[in-house]
C-alpha atoms as a PDB file:
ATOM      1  CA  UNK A   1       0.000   0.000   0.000  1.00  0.00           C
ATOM      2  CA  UNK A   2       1.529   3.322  -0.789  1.00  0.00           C
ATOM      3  CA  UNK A   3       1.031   6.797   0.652  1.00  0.00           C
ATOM      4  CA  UNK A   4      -1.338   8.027  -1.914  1.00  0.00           C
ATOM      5  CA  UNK A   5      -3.528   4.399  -1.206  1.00  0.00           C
ATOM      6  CA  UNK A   6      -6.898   5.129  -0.017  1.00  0.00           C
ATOM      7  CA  UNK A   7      -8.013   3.510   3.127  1.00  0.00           C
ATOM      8  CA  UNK A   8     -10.600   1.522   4.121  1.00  0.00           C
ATOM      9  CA  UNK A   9     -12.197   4.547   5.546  1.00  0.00           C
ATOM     10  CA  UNK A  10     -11.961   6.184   2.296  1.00  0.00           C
ATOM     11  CA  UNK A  11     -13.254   3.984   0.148  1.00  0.00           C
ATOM     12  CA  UNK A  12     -16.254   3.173   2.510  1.00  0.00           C
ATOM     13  CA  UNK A  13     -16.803   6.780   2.367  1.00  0.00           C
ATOM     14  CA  UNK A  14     -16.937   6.616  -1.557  1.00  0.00           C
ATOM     15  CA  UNK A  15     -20.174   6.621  -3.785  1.00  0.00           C
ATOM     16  CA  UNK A  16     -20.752   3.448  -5.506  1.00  0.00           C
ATOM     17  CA  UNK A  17     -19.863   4.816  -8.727  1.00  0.00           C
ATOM     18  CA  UNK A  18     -16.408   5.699  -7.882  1.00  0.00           C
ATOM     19  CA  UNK A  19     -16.111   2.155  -5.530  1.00  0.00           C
ATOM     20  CA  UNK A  20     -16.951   0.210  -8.574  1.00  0.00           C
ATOM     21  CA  UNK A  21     -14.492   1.978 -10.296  1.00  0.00           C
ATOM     22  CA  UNK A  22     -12.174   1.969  -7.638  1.00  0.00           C
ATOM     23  CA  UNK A  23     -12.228  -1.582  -7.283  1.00  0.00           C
ATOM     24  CA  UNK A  24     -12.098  -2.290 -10.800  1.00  0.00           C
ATOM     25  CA  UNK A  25      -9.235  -0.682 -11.630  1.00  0.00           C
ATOM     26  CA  UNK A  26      -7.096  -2.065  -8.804  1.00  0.00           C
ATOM     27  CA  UNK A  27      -8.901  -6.094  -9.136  1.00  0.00           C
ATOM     28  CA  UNK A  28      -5.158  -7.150  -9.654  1.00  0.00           C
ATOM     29  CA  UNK A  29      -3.939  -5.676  -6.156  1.00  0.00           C
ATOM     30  CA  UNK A  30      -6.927  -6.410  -4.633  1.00  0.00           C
ATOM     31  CA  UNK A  31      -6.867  -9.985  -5.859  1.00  0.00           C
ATOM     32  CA  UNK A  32      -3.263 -10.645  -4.431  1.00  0.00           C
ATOM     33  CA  UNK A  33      -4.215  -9.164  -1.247  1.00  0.00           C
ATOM     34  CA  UNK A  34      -6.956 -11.018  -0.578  1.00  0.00           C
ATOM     35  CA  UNK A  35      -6.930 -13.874   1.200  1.00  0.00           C
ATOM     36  CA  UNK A  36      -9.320 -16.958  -0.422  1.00  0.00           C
ATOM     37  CA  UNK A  37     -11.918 -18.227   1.783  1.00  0.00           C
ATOM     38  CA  UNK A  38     -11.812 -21.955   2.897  1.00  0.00           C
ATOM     39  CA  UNK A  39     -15.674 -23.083   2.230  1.00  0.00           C
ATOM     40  CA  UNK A  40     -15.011 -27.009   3.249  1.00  0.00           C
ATOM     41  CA  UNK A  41     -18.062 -27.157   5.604  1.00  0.00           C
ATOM     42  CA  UNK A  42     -20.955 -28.381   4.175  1.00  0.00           C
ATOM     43  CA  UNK A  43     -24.779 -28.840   6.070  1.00  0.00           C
ATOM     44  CA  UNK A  44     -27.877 -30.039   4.945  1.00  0.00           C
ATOM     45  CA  UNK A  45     -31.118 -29.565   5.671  1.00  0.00           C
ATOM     46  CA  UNK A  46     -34.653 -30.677   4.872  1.00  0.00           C
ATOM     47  CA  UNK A  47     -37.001 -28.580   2.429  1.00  0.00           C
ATOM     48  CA  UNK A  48     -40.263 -29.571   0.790  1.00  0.00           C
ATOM     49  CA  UNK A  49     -40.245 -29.433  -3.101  1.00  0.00           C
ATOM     50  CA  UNK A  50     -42.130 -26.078  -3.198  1.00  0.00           C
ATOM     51  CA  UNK A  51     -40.187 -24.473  -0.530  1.00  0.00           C
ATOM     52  CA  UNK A  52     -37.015 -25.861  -2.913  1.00  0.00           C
ATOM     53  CA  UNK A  53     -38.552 -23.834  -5.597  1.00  0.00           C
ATOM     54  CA  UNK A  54     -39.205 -20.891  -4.130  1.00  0.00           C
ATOM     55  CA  UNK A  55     -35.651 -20.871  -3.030  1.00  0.00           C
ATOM     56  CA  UNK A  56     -34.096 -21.480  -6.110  1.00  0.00           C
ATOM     57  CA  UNK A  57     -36.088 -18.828  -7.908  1.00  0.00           C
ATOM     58  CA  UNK A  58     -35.079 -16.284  -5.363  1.00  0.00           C
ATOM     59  CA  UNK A  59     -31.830 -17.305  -5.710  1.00  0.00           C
ATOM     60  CA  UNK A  60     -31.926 -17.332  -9.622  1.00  0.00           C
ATOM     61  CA  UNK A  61     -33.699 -14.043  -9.649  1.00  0.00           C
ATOM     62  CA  UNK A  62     -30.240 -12.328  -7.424  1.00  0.00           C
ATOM     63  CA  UNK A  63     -28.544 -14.309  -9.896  1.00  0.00           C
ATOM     64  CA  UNK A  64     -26.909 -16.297  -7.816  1.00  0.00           C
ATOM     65  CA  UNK A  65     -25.876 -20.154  -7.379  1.00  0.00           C
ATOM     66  CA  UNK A  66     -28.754 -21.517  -4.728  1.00  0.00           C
ATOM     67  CA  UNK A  67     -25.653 -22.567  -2.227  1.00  0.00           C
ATOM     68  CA  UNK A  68     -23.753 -18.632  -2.320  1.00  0.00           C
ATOM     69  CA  UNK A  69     -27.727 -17.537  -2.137  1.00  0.00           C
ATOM     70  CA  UNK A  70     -28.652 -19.137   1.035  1.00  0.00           C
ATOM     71  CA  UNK A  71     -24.835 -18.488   2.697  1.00  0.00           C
ATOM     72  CA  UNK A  72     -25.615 -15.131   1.707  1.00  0.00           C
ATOM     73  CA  UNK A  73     -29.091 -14.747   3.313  1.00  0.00           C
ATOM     74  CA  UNK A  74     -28.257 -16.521   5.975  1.00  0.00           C
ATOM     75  CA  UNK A  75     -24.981 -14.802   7.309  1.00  0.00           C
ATOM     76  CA  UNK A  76     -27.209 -11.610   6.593  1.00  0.00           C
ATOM     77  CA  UNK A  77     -29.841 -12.934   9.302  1.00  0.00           C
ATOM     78  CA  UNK A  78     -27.000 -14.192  11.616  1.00  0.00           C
ATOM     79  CA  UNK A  79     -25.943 -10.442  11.383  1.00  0.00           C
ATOM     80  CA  UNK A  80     -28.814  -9.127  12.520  1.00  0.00           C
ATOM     81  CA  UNK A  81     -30.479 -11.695  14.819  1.00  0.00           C
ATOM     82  CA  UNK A  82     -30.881 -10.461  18.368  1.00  0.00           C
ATOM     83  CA  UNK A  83     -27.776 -11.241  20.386  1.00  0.00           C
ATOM     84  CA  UNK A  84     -30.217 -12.142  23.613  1.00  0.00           C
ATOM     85  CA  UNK A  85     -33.170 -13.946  23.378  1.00  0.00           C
ATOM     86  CA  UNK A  86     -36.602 -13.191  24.222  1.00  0.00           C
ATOM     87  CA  UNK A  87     -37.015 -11.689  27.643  1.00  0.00           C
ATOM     88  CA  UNK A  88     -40.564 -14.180  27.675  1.00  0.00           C
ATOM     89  CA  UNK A  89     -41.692 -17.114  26.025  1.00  0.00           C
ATOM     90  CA  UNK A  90     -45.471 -17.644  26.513  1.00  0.00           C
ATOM     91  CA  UNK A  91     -47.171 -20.537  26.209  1.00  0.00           C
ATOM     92  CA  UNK A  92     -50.648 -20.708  24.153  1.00  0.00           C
ATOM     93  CA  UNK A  93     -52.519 -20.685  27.893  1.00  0.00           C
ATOM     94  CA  UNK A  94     -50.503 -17.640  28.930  1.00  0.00           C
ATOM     95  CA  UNK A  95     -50.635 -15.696  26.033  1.00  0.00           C
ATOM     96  CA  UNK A  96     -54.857 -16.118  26.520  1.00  0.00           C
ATOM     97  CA  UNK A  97     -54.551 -15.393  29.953  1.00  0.00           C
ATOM     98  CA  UNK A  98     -52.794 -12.022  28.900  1.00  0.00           C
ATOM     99  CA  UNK A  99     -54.885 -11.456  25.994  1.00  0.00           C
ATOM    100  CA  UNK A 100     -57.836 -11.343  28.609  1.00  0.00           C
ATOM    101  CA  UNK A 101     -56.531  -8.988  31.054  1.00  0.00           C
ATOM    102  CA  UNK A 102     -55.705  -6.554  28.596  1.00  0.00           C
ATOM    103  CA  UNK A 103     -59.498  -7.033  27.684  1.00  0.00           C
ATOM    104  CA  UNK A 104     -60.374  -6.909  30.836  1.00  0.00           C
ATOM    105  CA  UNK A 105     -58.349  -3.759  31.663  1.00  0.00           C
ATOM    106  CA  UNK A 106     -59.628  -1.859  28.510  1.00  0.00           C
ATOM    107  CA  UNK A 107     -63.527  -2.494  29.233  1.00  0.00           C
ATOM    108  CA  UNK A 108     -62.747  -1.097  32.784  1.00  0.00           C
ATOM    109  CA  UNK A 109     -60.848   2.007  31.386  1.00  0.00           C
ATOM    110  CA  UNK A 110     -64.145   2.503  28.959  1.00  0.00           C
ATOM    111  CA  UNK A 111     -66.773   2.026  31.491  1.00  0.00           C
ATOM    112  CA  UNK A 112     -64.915   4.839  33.680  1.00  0.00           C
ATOM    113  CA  UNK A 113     -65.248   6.954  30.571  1.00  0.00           C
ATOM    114  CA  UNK A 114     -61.139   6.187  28.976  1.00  0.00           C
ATOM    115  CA  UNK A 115     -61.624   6.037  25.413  1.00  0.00           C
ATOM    116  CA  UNK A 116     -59.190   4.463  23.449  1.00  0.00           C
ATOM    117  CA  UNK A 117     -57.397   6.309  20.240  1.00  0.00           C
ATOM    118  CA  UNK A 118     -56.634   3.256  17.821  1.00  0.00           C
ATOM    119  CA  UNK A 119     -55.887   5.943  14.946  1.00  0.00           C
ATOM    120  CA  UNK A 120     -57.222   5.943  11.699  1.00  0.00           C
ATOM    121  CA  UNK A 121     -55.149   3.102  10.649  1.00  0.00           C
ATOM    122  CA  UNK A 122     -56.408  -0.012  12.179  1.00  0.00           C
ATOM    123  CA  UNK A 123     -54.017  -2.316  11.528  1.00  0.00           C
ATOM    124  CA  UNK A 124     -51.527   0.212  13.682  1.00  0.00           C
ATOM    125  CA  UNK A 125     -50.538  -1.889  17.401  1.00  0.00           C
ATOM    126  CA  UNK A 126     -50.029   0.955  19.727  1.00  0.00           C
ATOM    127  CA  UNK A 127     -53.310   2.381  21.636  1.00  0.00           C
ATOM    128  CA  UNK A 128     -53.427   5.960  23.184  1.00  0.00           C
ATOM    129  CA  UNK A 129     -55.629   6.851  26.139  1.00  0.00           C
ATOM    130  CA  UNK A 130     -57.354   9.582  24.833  1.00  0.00           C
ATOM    131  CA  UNK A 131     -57.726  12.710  27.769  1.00  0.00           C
ATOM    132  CA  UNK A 132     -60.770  12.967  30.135  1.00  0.00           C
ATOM    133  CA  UNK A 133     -62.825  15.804  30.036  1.00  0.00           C
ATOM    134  CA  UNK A 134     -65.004  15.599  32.867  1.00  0.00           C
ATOM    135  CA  UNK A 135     -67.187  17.884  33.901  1.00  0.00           C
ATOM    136  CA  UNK A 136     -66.192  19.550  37.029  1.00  0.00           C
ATOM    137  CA  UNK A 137     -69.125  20.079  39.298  1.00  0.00           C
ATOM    138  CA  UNK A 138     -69.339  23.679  40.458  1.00  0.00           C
ATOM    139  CA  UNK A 139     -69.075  23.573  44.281  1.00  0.00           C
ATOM    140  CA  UNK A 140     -71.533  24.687  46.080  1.00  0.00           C
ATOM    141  CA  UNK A 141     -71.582  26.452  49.410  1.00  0.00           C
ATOM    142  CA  UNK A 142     -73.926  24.803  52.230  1.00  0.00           C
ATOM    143  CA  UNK A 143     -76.298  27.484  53.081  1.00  0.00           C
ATOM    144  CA  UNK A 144     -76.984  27.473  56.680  1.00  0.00           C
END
């Protein structure tokens, strides 16, 4: 690498027009520096024929070999899986139970006069407690 060699930082920094180029006009260097990758392990596992298919359309449509396709995908989803897992797991049972408190919860809020502000967009998941506006009852003085 000489002085006037652009780092790693620099070319990340690059557009992808002047990457490409980049790249392609230094493939030799780049080649020689690059060490190959060993891909000796090999794993199976069990698909039906249309889940087959639908894989090796997807990969065919990237353009891609079905193998690099699913080492690609999957080292994608390895990089972004959740490092911990779930904080819960609930069973069927508990997930009913749950299901009917919240129910529960939300017909008490409405009955003391809580509405609930799904949006306009149904399908959205959060709920906001709209504000009461009661009616403040005017005190009265006891006349005696």
């Amino acid at each position: 690498m000489t002085k006037n060699d652009p780092t790693a930082h620099d070319i990340a920094a690059m557009d992808e027009e002047d990457r490409a180029e980049w790249f392609y006009d230094n493939r030799e260097q780049v080649a020689e520096d690059s060490t190959p990758v060993v891909l000796d392990r090999v794993i199976s596992i069990r698909v039906s024929p249309s889940d087959l298919s639908l894989l090796a359309e997807a990969a065919s449509a990237a353009g891609m070999k079905l193998s690099a396709w699913l080492r690609k995908v999957g080292l994608e989803a390895a990089a972004t899986a959740p490092t911990a897992p779930p904080a819960a797991v609930l069973s069927g049972e508990q997930t009913r139970q749950l299901q009917d408190s919240v129910l529960h919860i939300v017909e008490l809020l409405q009955r003391s006069g809580v509405g609930l502000d799904t949006g306009r967009d149904h399908r959205e998941q959060s709920l906001v407690l709209k504000g009461l506006r009661r009616k403040r009852k005017k005190k009265t003085e006891a006349c005696s």
